[in-house]
Protein backbone atom coordinates (compact mmCIF):
# COMPACT_ATOMS: atom_id res chain seq x y z
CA UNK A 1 90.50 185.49 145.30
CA UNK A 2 92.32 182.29 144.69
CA UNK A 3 93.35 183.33 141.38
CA UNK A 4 94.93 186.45 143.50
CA UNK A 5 96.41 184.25 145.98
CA UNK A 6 98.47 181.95 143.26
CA UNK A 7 99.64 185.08 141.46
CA UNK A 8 100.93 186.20 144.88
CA UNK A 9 102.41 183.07 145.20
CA UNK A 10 104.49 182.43 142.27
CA UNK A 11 105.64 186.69 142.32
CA UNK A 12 106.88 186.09 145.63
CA UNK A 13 109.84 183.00 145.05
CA UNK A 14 111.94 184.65 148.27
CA UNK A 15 110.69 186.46 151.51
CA UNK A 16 112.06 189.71 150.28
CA UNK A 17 109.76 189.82 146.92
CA UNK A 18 107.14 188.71 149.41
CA UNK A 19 107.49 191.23 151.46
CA UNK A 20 107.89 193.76 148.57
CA UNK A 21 104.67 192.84 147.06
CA UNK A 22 102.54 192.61 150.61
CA UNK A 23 104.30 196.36 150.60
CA UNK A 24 102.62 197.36 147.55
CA UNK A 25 99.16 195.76 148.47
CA UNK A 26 99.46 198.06 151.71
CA UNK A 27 99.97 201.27 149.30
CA UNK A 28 97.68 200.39 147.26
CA UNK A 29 95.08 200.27 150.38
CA UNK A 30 96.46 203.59 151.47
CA UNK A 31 99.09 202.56 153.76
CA UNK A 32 102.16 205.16 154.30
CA UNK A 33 105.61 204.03 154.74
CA UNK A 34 107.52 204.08 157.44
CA UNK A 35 111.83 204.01 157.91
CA UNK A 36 112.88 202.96 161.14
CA UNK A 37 115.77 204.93 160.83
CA UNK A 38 113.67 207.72 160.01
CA UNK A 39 111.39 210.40 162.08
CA UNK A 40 107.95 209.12 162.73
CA UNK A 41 104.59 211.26 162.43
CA UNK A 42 101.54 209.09 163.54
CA UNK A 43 98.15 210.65 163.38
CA UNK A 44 95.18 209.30 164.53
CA UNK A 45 92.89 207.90 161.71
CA UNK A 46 96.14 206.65 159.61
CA UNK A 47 97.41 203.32 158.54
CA UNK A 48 101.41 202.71 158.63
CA UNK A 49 103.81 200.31 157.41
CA UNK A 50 107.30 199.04 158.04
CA UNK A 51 110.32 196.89 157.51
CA UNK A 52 112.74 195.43 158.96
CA UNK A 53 115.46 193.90 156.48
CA UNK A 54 113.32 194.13 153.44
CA UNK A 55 111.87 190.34 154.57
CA UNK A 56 109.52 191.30 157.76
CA UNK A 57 106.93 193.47 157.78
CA UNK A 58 104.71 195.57 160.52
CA UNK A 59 101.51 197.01 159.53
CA UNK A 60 99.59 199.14 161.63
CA UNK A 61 96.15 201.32 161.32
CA UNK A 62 95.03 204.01 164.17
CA UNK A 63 91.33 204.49 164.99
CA UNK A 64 90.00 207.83 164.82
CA UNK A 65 89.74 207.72 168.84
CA UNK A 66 91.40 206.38 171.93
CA UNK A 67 92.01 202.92 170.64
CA UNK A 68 90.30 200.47 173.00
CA UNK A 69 92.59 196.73 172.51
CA UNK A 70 95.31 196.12 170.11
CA UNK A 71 94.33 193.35 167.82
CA UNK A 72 96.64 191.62 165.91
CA UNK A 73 97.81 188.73 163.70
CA UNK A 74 101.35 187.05 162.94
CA UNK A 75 102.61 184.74 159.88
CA UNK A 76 105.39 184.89 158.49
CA UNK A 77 106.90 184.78 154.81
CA UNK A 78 109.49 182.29 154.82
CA UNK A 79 109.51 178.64 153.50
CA UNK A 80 112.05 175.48 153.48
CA UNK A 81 114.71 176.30 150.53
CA UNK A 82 118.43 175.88 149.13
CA UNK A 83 119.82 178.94 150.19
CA UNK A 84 122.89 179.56 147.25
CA UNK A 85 126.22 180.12 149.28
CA UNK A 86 128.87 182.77 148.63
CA UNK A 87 131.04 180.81 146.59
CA UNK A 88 128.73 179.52 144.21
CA UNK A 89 129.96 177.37 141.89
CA UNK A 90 131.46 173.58 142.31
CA UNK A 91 133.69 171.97 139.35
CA UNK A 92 132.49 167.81 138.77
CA UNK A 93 135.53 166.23 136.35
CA UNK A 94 135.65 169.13 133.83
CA UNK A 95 132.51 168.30 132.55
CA UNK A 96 129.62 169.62 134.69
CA UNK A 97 129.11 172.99 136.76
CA UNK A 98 126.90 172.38 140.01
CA UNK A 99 126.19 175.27 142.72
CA UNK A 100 127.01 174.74 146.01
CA UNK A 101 123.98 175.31 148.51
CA UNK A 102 122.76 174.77 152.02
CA UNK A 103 119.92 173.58 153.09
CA UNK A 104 117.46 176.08 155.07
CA UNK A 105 114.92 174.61 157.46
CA UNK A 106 112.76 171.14 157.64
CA UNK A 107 112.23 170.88 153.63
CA UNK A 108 111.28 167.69 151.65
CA UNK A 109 114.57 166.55 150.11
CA UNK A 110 112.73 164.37 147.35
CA UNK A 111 110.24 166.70 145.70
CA UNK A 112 112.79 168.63 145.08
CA UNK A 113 114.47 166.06 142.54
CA UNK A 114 114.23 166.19 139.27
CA UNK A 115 112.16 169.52 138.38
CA UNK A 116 113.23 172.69 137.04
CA UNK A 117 114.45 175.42 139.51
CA UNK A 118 115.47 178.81 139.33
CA UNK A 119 117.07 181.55 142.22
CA UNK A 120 115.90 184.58 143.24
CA UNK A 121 116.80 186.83 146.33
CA UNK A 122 118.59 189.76 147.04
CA UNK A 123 122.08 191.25 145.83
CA UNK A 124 123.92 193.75 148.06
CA UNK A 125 125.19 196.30 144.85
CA UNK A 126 128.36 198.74 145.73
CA UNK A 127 127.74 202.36 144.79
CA UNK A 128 129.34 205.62 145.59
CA UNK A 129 128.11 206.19 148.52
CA UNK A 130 127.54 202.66 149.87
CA UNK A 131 125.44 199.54 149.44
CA UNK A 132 122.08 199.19 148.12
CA UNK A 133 119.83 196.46 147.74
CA UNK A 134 118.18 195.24 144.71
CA UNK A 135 115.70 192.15 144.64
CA UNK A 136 116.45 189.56 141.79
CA UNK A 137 114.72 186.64 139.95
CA UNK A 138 116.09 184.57 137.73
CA UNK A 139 112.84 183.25 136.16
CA UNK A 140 113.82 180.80 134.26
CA UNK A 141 114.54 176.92 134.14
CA UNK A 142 118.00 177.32 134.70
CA UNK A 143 118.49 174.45 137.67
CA UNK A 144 117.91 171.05 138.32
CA UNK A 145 118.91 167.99 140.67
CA UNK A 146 118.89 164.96 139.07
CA UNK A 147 117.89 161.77 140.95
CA UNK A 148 119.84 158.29 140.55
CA UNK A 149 118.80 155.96 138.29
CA UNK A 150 117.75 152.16 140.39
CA UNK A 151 120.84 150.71 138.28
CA UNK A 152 123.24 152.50 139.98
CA UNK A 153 121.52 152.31 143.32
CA UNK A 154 119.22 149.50 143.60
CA UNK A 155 117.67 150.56 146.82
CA UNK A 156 116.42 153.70 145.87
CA UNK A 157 112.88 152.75 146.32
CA UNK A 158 113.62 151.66 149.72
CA UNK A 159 113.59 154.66 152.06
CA UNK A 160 116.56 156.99 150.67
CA UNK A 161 117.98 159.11 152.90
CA UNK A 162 119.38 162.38 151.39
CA UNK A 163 122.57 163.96 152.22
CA UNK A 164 122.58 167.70 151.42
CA UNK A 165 126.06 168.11 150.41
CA UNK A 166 125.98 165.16 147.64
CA UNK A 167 123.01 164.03 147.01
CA UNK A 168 121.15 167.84 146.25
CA UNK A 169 123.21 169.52 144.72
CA UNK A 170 121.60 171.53 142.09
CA UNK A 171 123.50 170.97 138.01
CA UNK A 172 124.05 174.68 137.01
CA UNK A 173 125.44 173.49 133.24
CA UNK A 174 128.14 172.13 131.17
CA UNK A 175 132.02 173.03 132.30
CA UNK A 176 131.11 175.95 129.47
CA UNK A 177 129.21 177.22 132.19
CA UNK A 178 132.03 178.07 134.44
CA UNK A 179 132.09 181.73 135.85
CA UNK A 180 128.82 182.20 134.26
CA UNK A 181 126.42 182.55 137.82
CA UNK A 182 128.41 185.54 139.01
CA UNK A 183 127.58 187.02 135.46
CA UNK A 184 124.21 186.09 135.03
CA UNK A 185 123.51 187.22 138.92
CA UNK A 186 125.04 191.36 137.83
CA UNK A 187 123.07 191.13 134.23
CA UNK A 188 119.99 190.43 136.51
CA UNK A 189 120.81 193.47 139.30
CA UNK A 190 122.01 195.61 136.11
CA UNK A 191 125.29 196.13 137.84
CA UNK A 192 129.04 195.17 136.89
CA UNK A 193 130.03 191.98 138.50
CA UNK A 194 132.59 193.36 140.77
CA UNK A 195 130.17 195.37 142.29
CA UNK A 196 128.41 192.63 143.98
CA UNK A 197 129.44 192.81 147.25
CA UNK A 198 126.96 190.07 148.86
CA UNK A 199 123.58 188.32 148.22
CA UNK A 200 121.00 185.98 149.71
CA UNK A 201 119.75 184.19 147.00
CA UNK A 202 117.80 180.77 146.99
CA UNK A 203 116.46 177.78 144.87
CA UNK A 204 112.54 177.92 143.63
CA UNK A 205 110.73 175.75 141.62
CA UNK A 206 109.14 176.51 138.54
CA UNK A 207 106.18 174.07 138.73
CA UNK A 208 103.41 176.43 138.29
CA UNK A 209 100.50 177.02 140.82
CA UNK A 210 97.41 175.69 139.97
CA UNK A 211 93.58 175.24 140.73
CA UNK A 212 92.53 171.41 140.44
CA UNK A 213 89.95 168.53 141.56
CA UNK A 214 86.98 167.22 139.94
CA UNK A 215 84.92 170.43 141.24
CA UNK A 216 88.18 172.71 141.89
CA UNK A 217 88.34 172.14 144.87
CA UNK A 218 92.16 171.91 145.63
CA UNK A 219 95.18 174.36 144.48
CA UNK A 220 98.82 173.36 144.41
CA UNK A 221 101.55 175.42 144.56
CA UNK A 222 105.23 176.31 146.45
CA UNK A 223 105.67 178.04 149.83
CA UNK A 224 101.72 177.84 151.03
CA UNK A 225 103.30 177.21 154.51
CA UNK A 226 103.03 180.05 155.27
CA UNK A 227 102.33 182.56 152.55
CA UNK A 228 98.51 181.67 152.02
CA UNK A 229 98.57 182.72 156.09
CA UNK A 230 100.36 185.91 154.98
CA UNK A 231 98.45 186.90 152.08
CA UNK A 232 95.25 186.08 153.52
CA UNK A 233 95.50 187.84 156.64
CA UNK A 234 96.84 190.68 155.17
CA UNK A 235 93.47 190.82 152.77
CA UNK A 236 91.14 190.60 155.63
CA UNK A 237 93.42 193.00 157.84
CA UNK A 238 92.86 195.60 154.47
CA UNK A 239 89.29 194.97 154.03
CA UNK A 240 88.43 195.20 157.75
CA UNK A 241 86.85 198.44 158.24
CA UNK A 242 88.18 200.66 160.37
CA UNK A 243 86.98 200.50 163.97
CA UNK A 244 88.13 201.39 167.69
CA UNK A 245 90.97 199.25 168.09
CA UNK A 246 94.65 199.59 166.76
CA UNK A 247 94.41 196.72 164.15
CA UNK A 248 98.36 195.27 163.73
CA UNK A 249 99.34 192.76 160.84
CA UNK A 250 102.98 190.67 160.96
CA UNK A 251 104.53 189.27 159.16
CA UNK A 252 108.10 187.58 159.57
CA UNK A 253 111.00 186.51 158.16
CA UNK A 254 113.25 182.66 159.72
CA UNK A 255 110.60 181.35 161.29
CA UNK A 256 111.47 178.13 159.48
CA UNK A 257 115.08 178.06 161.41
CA UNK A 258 113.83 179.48 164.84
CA UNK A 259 113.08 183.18 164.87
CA UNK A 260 116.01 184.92 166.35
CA UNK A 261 117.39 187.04 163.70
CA UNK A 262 116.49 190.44 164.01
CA UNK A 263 113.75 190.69 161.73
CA UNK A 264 112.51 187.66 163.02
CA UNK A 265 109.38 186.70 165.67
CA UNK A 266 111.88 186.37 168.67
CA UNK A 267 113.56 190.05 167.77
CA UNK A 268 112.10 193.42 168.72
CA UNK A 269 110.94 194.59 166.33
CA UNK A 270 106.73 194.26 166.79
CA UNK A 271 107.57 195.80 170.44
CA UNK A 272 110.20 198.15 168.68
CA UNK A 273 106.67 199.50 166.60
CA UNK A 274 104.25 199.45 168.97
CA UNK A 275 105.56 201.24 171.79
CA UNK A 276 107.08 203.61 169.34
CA UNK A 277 103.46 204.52 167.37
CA UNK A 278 101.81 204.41 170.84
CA UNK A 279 104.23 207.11 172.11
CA UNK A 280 103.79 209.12 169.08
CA UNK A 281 99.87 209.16 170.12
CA UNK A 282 100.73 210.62 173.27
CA UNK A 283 99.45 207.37 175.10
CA UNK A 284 101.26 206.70 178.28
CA UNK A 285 102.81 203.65 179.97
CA UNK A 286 100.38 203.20 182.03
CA UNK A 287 97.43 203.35 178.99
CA UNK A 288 99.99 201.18 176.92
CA UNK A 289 99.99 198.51 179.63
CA UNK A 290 96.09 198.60 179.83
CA UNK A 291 96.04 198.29 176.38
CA UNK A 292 97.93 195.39 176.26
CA UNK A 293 95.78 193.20 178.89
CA UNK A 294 92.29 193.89 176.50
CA UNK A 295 94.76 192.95 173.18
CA UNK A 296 94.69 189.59 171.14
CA UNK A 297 97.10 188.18 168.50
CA UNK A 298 96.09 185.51 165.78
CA UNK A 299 99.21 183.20 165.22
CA UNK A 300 98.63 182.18 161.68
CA UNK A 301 100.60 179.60 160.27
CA UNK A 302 99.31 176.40 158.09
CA UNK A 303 97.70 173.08 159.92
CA UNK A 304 98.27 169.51 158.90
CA UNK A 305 95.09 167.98 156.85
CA UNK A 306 94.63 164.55 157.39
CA UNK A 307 96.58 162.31 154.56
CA UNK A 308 94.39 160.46 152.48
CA UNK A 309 96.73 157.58 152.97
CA UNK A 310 97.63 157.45 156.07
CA UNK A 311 94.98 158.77 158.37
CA UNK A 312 96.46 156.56 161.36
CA UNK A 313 99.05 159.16 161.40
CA UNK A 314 96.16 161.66 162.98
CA UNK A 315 93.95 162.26 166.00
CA UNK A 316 91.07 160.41 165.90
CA UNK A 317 88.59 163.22 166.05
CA UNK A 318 91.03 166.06 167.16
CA UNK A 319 91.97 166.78 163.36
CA UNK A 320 91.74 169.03 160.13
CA UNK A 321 90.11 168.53 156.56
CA UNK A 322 90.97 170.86 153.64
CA UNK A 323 87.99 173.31 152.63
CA UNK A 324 86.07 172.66 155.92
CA UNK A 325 87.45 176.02 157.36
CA UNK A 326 89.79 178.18 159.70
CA UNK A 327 92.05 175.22 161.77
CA UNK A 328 92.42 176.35 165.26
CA UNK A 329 95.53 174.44 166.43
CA UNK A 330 96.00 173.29 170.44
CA UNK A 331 98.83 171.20 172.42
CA UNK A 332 98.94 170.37 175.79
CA UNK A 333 102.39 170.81 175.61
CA UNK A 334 101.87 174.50 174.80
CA UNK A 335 103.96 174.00 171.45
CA UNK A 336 101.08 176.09 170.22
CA UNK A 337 99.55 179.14 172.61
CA UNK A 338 96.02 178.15 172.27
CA UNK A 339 94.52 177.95 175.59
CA UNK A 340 90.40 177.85 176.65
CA UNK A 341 90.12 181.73 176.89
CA UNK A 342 91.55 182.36 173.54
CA UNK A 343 89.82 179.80 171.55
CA UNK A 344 86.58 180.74 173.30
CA UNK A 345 87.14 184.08 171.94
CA UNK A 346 87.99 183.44 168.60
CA UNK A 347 85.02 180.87 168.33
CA UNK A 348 82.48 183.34 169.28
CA UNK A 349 84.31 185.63 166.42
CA UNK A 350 84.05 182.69 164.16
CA UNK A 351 80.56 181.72 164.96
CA UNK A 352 78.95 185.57 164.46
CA UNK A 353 80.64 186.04 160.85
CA UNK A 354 79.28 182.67 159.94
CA UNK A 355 83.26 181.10 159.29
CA UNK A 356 83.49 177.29 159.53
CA UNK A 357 86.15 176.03 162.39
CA UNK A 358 87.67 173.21 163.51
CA UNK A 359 90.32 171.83 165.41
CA UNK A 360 93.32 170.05 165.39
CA UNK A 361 95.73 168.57 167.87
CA UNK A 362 98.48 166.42 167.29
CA UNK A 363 98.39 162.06 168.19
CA UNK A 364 99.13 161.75 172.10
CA UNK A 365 102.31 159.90 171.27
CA UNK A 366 103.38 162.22 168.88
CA UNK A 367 105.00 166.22 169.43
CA UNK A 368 104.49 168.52 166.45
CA UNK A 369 106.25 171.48 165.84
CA UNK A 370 105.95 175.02 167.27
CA UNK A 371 104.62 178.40 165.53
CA UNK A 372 105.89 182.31 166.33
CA UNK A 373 103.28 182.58 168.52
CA UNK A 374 104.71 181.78 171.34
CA UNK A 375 108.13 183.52 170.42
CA UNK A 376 106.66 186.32 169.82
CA UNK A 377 104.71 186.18 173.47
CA UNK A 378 108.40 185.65 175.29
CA UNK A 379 108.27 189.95 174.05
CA UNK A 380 104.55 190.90 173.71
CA UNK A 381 102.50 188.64 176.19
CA UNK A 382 98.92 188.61 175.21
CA UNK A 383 96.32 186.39 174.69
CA UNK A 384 96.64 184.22 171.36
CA UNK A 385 94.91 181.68 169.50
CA UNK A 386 97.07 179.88 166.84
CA UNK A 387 95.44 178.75 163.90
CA UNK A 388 96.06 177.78 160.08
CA UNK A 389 94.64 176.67 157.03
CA UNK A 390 94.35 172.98 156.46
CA UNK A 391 97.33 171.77 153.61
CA UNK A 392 98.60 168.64 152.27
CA UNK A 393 102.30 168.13 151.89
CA UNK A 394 103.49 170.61 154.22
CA UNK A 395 107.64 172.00 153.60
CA UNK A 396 106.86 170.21 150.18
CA UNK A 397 108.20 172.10 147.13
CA UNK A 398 104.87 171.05 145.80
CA UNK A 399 102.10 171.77 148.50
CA UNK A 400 98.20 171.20 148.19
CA UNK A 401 95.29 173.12 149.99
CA UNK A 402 91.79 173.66 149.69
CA UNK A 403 90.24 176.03 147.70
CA UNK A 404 87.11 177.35 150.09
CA UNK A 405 89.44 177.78 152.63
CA UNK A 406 90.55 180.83 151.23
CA UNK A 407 88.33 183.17 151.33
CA UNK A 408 87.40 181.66 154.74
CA UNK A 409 90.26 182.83 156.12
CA UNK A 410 90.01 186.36 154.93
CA UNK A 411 86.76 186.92 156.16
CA UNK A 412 87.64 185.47 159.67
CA UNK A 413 90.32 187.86 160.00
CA UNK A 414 88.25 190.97 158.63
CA UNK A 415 85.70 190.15 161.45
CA UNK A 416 88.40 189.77 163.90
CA UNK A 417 89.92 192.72 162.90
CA UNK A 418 86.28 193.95 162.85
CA UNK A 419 86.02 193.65 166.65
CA UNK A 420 86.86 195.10 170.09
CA UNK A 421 87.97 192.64 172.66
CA UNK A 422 88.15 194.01 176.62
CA UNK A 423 89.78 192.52 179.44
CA UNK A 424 87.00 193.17 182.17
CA UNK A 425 88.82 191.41 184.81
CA UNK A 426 91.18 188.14 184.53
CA UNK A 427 89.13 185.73 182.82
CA UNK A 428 86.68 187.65 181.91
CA UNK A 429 86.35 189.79 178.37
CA UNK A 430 83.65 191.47 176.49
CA UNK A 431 83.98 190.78 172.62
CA UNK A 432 81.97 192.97 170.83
């Protein structure tokens, strides 16, 4: 399954080709697609799937009867990038052709120096009777931002700090190269350059994904915040077998810039989908409100493993080890939505399928970051646990995690996604 999960990895350089191939693994499982714009037919017994601008994605499969909970899990598909602005190209003295980006989220400005990059993303195509989109990737070394040489700046060594618009910019080629993006972005969507009409393309690196250690034990590769969440969810949420609860997988686009696009955690669109199948199924407020009190949603989104070389920057005993299993993430601060009754649920899950846990929780005196599970709650209260796979080098371009942890994950979610949790009364729930 690792070998899977790097494939994944480096066919998926953009959210929208992630999304598009978590789309085909759903088809492939049996999954039918759904349009929101279109006329909905839910049957009991049936598994569904939809987007939302081509980059988020809500899978859904109905149980045979009355479904008892909604269980669900949340990732999402995007990672730190250069995102490629409209007017692409910059001119340097007549000699050099650059392309002008902007940064997108909290990424690591120096590993992405000196490496090959390429683009890929979507291009908005002008037709007769409109727009359509058509996903893109370059895949090839065509990029690269070169680092200063300690001649010209003596204190490289010393704590650099980047700045976006001059110091990463990305060399494109030779003045030659002049007007030749626009052209090489049409020969890639097969279209005539005037009839690109818009785009949302972004830098990749070409380092390739790989399996390493003295017994295998790590694997390297771009975007594993989050995408190892994503694609190992989604296996467990395709293996699960089919059971009495309406099983849900999400997975989002921006969560890296805040979640309040349209498509992204902090939009509609998971309550857009849910009431909308539920009404289908002839299931009434009332039943959907029920329904909602016994459901449980899995934030999944990568946890920090303790740095070899600086493990003063940890909790002491509060803290996460690659290949030691499913990281269930807690803050006092409620920057994560962990609380006692859903980690006491998810434990007991855990604990009967045999799937190693642990826990991590940021230093006392230090305030980490938060995940879409709690902007997705501000729509869709339930309970939630938020938990992660142990990685090193986290919004690298370059990431390491462990290789176990892999199919750890997956088969915590299947038996998640293998259960039926019930809200007896307020603080206390059956899990069966």
């Amino acid at each position: 399954m690792v070998n899977k999960l790097l494939e994944f990895l480096k066919n998926s350089p953009s959210p929208f080709h992630a999304v598009d191939n978590l789309c085909a693994m759903l088809r492939d499982a049996g999954f039918e697609e759904l349009c929101e714009n279109g006329q909905w037919d839910i049957r009991k017994g049936r598994s569904y799937y939809v987007t939302r601008n081509l980059s988020s994605l809500i899978a859904f499969r109905v149980p045979e009867n009355e479904p008892e909970c909604m269980l669900l899990s949340a990732s999402h598909c995007d990672s730190p990038v250069f995102k490629i602005k409209e007017k692409s190209e910059l001119e340097v003295k007549g000699k050099y052709i650059q392309l002008d980006t902007e940064k997108y989220g909290g990424l690591v400005h120096v590993s992405w120096l000196d490496r090959p990059l390429s683009f890929a993303g979507r291009v908005l195509v002008k037709t007769g009777r409109g727009i359509e989109t058509r996903l893109i990737n370059c895949d090839s070394n065509s990029l690269i931002i070169p680092n200063v040489a300690p001649h010209q700046k003596r204190d490289i060594n010393d704590g650099m700090k980047y700045n976006p618009q001059t110091d990463l910019v990305p060399l494109y080629g030779a003045y030659t190269a002049k007007g030749g993006f626009a052209k090489h972005v049409a020969r890639l969507a097969h279209c005539a350059e005037e009839d690109i009409v818009g785009h949302d393309l972004f830098l990749y690196s070409r380092t390739e994904p790989c399996v390493w250690g003295e017994n295998e034990e790590f694997l390297s590769a771009e975007r594993l915040d989050d995408l190892e969440c994503a694609f190992t969810s989604a296996q467990g949420f395709i293996k699960a077998a089919p059971g009495r609860a309406l099983t849900v997988l999400a997975v989002f686009d921006n969560e890296e810039v805040g979640s309040t696009t349209k498509q992204g955690a902090d939009s509609t669109f998971l309550t857009d989908t849910l009431s909308r199948a539920c009404d289908m199924l002839g299931i009434t407020t009332q039943e959907y409100r029920r329904l909602c009190a016994s459901s449980f949603m899995l934030s999944c989104d990568n946890a920090h493993a303790v740095h070899p070389n600086h493990p003063e920057l940890y909790d002491a005993v509060n803290c996460a080890y690659m290949n030691e299993g499913i990281v269930i993430k807690e803050s006092a601060n409620q920057k994560y939505t962990t609380d006692g009754v859903s980690k006491a649920i998810f434990r007991l899950i855990l604990e009967r399928a045999g799937v190693p846990v642990q826990f991590f929780a940021n230093r006392s005196d230090m305030i980490g970051g938060g995940t879409l599970g709690n902007v997705s709650n501000r729509h869709f209260s339930l309970n939630t646990v938020d938990i992660g796979l142990a990685q090193l080098s986290m919004h690298s371009t370059y990431e390491t995690a462990g290789t176990k942890d892999v199919q750890y994950m997956i088969d915590g979610v299947k038996a998640f996604y293998e259960s039926v949790i019930k809200a007896e009364k307020d603080g206390t729930y059956s899990v069966i």
